[in-house]
N, C-alpha and C. Protein backbone atom coordinates (compact mmCIF):
# COMPACT_ATOMS: atom_id res chain seq x y z
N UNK A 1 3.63 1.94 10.24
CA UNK A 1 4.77 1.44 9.51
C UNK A 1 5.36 2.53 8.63
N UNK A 2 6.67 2.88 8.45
CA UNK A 2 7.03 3.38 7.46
C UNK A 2 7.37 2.16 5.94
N UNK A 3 7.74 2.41 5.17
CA UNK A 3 7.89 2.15 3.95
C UNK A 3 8.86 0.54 4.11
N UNK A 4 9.71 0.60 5.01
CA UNK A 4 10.54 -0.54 4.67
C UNK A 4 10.38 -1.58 5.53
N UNK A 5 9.80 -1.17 6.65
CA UNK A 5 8.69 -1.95 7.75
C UNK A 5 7.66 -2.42 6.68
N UNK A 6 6.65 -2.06 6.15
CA UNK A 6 5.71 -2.76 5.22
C UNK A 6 6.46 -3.52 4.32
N UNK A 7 7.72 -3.31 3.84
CA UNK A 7 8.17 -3.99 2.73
C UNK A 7 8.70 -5.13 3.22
N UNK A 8 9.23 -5.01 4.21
CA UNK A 8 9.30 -6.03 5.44
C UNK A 8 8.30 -7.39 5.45
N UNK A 9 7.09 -6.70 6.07
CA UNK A 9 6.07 -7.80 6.32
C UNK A 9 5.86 -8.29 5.25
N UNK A 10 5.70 -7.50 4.04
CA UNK A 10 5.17 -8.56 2.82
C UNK A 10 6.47 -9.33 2.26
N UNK A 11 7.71 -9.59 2.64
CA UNK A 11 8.85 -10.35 2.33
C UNK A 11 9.65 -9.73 1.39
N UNK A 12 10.04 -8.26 1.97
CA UNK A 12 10.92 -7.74 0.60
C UNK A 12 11.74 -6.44 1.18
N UNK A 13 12.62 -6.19 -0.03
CA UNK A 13 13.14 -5.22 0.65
C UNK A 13 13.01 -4.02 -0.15
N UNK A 14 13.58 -2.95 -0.06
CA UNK A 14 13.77 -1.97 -0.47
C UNK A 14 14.35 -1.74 -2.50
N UNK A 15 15.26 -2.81 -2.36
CA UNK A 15 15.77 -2.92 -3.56
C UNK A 15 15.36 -3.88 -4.53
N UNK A 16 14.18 -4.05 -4.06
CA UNK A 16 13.59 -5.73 -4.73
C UNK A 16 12.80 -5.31 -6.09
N UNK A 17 12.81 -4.15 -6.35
CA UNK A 17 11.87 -3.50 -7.70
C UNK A 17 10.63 -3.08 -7.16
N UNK A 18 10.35 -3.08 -6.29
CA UNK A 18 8.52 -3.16 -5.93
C UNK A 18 8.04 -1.79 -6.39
N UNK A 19 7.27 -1.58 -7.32
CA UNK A 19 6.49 -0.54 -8.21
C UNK A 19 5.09 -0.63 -7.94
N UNK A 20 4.89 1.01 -7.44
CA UNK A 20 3.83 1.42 -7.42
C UNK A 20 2.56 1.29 -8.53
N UNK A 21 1.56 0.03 -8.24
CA UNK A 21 0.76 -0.12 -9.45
C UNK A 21 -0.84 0.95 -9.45
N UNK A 22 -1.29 0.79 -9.08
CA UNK A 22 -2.51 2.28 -8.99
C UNK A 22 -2.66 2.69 -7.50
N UNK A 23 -3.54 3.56 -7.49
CA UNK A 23 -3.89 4.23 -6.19
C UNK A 23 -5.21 4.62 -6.61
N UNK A 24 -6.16 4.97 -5.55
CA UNK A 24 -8.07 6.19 -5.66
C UNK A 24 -7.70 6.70 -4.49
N UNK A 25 -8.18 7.99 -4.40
CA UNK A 25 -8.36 8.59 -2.94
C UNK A 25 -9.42 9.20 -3.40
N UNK A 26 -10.22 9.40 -2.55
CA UNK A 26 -11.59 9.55 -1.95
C UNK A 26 -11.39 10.75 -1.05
N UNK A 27 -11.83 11.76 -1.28
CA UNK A 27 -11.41 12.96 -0.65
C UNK A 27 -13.16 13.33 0.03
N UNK A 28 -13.50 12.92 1.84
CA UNK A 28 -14.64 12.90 2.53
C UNK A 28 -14.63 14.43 2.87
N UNK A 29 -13.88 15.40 3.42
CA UNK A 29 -13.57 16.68 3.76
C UNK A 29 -12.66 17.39 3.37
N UNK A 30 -12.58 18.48 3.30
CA UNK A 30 -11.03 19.31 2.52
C UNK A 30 -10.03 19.26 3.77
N UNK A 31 -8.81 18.92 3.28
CA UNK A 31 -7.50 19.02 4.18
C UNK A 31 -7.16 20.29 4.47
N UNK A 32 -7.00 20.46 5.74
CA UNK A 32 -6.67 22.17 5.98
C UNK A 32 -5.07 22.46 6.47
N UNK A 33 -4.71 23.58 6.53
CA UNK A 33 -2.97 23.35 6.83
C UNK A 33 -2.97 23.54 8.22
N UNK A 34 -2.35 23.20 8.64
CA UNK A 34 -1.93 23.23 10.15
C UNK A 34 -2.60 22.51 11.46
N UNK A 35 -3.58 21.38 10.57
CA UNK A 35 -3.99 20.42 11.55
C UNK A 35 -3.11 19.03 11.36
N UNK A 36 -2.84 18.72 12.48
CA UNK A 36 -2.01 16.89 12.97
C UNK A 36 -3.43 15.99 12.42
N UNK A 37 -3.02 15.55 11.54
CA UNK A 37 -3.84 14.29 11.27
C UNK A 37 -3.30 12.87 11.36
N UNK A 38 -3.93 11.92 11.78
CA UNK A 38 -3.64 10.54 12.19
C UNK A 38 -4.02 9.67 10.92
N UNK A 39 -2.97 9.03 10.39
CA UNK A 39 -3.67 7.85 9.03
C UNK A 39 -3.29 6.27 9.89
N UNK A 40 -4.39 5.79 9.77
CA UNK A 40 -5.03 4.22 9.88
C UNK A 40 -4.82 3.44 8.85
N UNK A 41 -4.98 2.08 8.69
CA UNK A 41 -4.81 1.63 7.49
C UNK A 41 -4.00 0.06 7.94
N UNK A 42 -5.18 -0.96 6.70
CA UNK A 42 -4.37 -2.29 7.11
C UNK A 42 -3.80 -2.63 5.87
N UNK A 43 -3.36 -3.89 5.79
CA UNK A 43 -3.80 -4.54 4.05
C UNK A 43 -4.79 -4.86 3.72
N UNK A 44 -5.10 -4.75 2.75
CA UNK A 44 -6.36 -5.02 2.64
C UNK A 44 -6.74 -6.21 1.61
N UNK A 45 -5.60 -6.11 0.78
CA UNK A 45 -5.55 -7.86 -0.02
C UNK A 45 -4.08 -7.82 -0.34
N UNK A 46 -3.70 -9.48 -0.74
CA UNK A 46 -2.34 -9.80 -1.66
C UNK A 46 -2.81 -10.54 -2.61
N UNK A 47 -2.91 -10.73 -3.55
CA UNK A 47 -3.09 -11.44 -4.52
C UNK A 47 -1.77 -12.09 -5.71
N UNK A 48 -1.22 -13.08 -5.42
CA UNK A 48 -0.64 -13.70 -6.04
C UNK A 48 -0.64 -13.76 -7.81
N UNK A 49 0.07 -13.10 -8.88
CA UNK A 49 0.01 -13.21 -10.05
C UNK A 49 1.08 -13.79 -10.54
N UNK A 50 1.42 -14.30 -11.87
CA UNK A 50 2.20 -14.60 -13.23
C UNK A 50 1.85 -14.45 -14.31
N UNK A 51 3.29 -13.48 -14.54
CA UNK A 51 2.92 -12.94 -15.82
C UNK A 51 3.82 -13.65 -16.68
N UNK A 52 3.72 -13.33 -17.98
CA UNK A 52 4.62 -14.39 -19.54
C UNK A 52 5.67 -13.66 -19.42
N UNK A 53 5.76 -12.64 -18.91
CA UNK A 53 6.70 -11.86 -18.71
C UNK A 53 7.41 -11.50 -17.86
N UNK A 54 6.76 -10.91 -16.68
CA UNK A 54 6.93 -10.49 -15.43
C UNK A 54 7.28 -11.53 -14.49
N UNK A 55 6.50 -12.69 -14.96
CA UNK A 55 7.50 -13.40 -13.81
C UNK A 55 6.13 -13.32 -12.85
N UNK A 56 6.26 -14.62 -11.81
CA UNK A 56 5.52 -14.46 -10.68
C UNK A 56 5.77 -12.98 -9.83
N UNK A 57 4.78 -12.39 -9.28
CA UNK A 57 4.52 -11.19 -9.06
C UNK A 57 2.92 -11.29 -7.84
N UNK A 58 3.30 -10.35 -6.55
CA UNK A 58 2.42 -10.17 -5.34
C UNK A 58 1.82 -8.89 -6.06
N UNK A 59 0.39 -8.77 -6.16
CA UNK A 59 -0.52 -7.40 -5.77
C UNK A 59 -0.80 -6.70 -4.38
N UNK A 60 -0.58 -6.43 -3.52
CA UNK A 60 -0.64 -5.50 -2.26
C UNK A 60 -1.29 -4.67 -2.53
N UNK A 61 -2.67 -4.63 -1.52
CA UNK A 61 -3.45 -3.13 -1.94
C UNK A 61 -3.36 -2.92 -0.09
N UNK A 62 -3.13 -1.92 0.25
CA UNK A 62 -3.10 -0.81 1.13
C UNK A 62 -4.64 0.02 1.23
N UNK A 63 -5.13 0.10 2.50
CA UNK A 63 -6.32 0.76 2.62
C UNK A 63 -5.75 1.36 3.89
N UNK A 64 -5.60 2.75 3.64
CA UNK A 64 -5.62 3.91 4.58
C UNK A 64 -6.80 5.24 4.84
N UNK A 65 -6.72 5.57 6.24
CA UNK A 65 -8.04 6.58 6.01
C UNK A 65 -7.19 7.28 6.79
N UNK A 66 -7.07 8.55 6.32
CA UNK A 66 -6.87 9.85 7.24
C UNK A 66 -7.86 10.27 8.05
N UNK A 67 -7.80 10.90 9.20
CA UNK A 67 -8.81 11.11 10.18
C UNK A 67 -8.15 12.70 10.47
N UNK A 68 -9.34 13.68 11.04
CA UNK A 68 -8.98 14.14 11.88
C UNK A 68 -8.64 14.22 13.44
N UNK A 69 -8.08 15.55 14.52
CA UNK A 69 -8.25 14.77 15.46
C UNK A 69 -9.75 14.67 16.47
N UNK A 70 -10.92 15.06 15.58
CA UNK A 70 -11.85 14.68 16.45
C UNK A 70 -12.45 13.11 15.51
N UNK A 71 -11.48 12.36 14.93
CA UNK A 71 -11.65 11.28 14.27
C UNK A 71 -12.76 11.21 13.23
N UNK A 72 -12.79 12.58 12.35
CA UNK A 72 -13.18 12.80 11.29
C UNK A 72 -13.10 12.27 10.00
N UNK A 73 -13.06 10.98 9.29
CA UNK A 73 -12.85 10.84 8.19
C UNK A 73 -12.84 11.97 6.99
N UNK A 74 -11.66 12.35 6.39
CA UNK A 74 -10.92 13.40 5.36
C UNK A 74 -10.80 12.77 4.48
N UNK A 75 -10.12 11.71 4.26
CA UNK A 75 -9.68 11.20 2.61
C UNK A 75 -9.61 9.83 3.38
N UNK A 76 -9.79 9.04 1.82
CA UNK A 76 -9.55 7.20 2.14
C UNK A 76 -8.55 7.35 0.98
N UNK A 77 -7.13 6.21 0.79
CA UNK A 77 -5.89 6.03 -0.20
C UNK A 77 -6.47 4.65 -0.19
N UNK A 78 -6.51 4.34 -1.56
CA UNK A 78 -6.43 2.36 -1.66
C UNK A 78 -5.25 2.64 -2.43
N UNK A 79 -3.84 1.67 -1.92
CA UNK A 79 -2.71 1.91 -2.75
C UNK A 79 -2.58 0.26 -3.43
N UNK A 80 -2.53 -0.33 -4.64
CA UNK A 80 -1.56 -1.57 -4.66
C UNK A 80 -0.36 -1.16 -5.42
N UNK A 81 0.50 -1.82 -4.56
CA UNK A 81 2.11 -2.30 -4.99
C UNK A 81 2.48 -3.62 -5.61
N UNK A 82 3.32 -3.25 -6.31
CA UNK A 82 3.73 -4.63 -6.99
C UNK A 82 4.69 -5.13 -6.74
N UNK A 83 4.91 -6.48 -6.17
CA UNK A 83 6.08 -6.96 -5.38
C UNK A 83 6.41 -8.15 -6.45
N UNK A 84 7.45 -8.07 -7.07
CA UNK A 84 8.20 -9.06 -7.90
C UNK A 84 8.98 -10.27 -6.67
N UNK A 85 8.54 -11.25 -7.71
CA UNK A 85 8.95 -12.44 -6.76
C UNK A 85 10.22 -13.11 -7.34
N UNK A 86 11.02 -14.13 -6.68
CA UNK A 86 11.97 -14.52 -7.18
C UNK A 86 11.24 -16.11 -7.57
N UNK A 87 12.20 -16.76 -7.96
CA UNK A 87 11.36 -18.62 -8.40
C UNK A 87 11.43 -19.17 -6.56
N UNK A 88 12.56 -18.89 -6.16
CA UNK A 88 12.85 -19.65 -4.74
C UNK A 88 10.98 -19.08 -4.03
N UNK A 89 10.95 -17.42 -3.85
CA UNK A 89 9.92 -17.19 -3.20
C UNK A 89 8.25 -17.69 -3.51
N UNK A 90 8.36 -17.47 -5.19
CA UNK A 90 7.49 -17.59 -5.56
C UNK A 90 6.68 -19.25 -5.58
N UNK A 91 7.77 -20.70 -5.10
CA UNK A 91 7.27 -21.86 -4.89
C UNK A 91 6.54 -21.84 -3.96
């Protein structure tokens, strides 16, 4: 997926506010320059919030692993995003 394909599946678009809330990477081998590496990666949770403030609000965490190409695990990314909801979506 690129970026607006994922924003896609979780019901949103591009202009919807969605902010990057933390990330860890886990670095298994050093990245070297000039190798093609392949990244994997599902969702890995959504978790539904409301805030007093914020408003109903999706957590999205992202679990990606870079590989090499003899399918080497290099680094793992856990990303969550924060997807602001509207009242219509959020019923």
């Amino acid at each position: 997926w690129n970026l607006p394909e994922f924003f896609a599946v979780v019901g949103a678009d591009m202009d919807s506010g969605v902010l990057f809330g933390e990330g860890d990477l886990t670095y298994h081998q050093p990245m070297l320059i000039g190798v093609d590496y392949l990244v994997r990666g599902h969702i890995a949770s959504v978790e539904r919030k409301r805030g007093s403030r914020a408003g109903v609000f999706d957590l999205v965490t992202l679990h990606l692993e870079l590989v090499d190409p003899d399918n080497i695990l290099i680094v793992v990314s856990d990303e969550t995003y924060v997807f602001p909801r509207t009242a219509e979506a959020a019923s």
